[in-house]
C-alpha atoms as a PDB file:
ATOM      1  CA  UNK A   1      13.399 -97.185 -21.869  1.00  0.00           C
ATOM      2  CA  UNK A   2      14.615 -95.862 -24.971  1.00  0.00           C
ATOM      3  CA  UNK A   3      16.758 -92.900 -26.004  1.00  0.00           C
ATOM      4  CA  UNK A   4      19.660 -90.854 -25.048  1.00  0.00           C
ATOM      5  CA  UNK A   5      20.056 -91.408 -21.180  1.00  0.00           C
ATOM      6  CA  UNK A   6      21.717 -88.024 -20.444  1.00  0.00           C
ATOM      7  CA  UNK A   7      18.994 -86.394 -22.636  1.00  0.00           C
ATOM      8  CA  UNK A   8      16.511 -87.737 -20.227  1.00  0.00           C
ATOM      9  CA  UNK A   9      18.228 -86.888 -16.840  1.00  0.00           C
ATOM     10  CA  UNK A  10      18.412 -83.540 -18.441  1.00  0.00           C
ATOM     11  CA  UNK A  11      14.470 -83.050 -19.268  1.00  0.00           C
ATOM     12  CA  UNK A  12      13.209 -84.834 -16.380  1.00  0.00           C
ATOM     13  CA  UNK A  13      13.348 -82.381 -13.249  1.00  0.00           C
ATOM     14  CA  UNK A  14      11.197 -79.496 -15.007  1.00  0.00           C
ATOM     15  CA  UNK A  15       7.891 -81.852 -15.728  1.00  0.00           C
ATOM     16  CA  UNK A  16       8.467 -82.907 -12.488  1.00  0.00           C
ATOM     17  CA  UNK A  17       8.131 -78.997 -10.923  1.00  0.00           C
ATOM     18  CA  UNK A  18       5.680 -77.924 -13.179  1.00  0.00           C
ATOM     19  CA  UNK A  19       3.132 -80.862 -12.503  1.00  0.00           C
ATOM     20  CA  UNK A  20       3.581 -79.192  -9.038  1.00  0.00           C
ATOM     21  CA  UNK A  21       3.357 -75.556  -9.579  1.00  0.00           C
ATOM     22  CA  UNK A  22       2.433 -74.256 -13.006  1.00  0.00           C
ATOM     23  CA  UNK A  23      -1.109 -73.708 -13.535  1.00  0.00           C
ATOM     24  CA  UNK A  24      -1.596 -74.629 -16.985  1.00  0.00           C
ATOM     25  CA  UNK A  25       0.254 -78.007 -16.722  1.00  0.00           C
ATOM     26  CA  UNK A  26      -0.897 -79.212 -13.231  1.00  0.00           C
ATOM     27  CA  UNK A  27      -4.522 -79.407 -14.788  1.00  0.00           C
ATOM     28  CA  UNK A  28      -3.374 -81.560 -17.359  1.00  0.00           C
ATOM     29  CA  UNK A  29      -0.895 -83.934 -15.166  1.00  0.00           C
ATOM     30  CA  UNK A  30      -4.405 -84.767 -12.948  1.00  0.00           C
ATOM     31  CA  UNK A  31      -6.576 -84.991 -16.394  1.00  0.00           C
ATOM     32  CA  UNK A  32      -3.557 -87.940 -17.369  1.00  0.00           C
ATOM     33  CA  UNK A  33      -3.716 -89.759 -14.163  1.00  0.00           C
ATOM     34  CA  UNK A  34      -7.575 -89.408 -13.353  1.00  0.00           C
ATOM     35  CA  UNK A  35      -7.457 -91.426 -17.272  1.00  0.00           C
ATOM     36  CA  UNK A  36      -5.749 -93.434 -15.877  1.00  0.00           C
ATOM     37  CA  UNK A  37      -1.914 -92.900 -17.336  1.00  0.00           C
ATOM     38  CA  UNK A  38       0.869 -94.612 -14.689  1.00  0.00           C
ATOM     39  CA  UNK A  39       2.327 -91.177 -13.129  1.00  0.00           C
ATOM     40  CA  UNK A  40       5.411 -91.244 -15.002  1.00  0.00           C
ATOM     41  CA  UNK A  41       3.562 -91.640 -18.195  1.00  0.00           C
ATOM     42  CA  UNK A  42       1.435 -88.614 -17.588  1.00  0.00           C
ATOM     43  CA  UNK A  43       5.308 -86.692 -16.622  1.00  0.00           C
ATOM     44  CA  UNK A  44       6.310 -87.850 -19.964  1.00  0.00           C
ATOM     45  CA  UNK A  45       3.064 -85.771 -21.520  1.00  0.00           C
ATOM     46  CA  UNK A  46       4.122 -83.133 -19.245  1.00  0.00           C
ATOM     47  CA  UNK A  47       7.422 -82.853 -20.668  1.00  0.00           C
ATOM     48  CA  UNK A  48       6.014 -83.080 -24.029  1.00  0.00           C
ATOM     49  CA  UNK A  49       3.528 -80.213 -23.882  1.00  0.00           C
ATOM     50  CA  UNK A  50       6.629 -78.146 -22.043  1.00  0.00           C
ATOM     51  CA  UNK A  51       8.948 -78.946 -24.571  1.00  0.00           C
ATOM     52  CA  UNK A  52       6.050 -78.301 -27.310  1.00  0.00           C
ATOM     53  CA  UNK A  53       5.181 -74.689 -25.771  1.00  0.00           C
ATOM     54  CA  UNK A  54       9.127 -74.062 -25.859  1.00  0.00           C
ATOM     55  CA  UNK A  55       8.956 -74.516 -29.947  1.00  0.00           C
ATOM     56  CA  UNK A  56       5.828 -72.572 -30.320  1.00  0.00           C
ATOM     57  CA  UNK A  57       7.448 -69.360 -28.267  1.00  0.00           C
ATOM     58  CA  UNK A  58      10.977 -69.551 -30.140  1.00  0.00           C
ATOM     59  CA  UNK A  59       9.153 -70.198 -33.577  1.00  0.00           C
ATOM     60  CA  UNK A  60       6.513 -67.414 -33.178  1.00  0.00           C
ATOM     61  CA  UNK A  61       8.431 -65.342 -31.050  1.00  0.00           C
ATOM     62  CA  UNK A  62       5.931 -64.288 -28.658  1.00  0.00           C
ATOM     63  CA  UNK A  63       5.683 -64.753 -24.972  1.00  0.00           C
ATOM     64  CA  UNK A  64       3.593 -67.452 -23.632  1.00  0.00           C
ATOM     65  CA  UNK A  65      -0.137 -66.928 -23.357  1.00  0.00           C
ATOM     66  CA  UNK A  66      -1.946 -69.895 -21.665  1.00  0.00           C
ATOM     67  CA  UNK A  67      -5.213 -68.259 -22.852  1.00  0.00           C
ATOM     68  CA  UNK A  68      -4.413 -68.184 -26.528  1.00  0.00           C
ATOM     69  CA  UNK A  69      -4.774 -72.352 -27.234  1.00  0.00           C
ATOM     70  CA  UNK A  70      -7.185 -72.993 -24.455  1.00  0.00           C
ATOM     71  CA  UNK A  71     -10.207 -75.131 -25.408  1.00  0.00           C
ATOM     72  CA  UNK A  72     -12.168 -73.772 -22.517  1.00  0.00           C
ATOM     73  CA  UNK A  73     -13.870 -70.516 -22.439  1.00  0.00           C
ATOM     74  CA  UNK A  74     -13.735 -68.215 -19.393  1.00  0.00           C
END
């Protein structure tokens, strides 16, 4: 594993709850693993996308709308 070890202990419980709960991530966690990702792996994409929508809302200053980048159409 590479990186800053405190860094990670830090970022690691919220993937963890949202692959459980939030309804715009849990989706995604089960599209990683049904790829076949190792669990953790598709966590660590988890984290990414969290940490990604966290940029977009500070940079564009607008609250979260899981609607606005969705690929599929309601």
């Amino acid at each position: 594993m590479a990186g800053n070890t405190r860094l990670r202990t830090i970022l690691n419980p919220p993937p963890m709850n949202a692959v459980r709960f939030d309804p715009v991530l849990k989706p995604f966690d089960a599209r990683q693993v049904a790829a076949g990702k190792p669990k953790m792996a598709a966590v660590g994409a988890c984290l990414r996308k969290l940490l990604m929508i966290a940029y977009g809302v500070l940079k564009s200053r607008t609250p979260f709308d899981p609607a606005k980048g969705s690929k599929i159409t309601p």
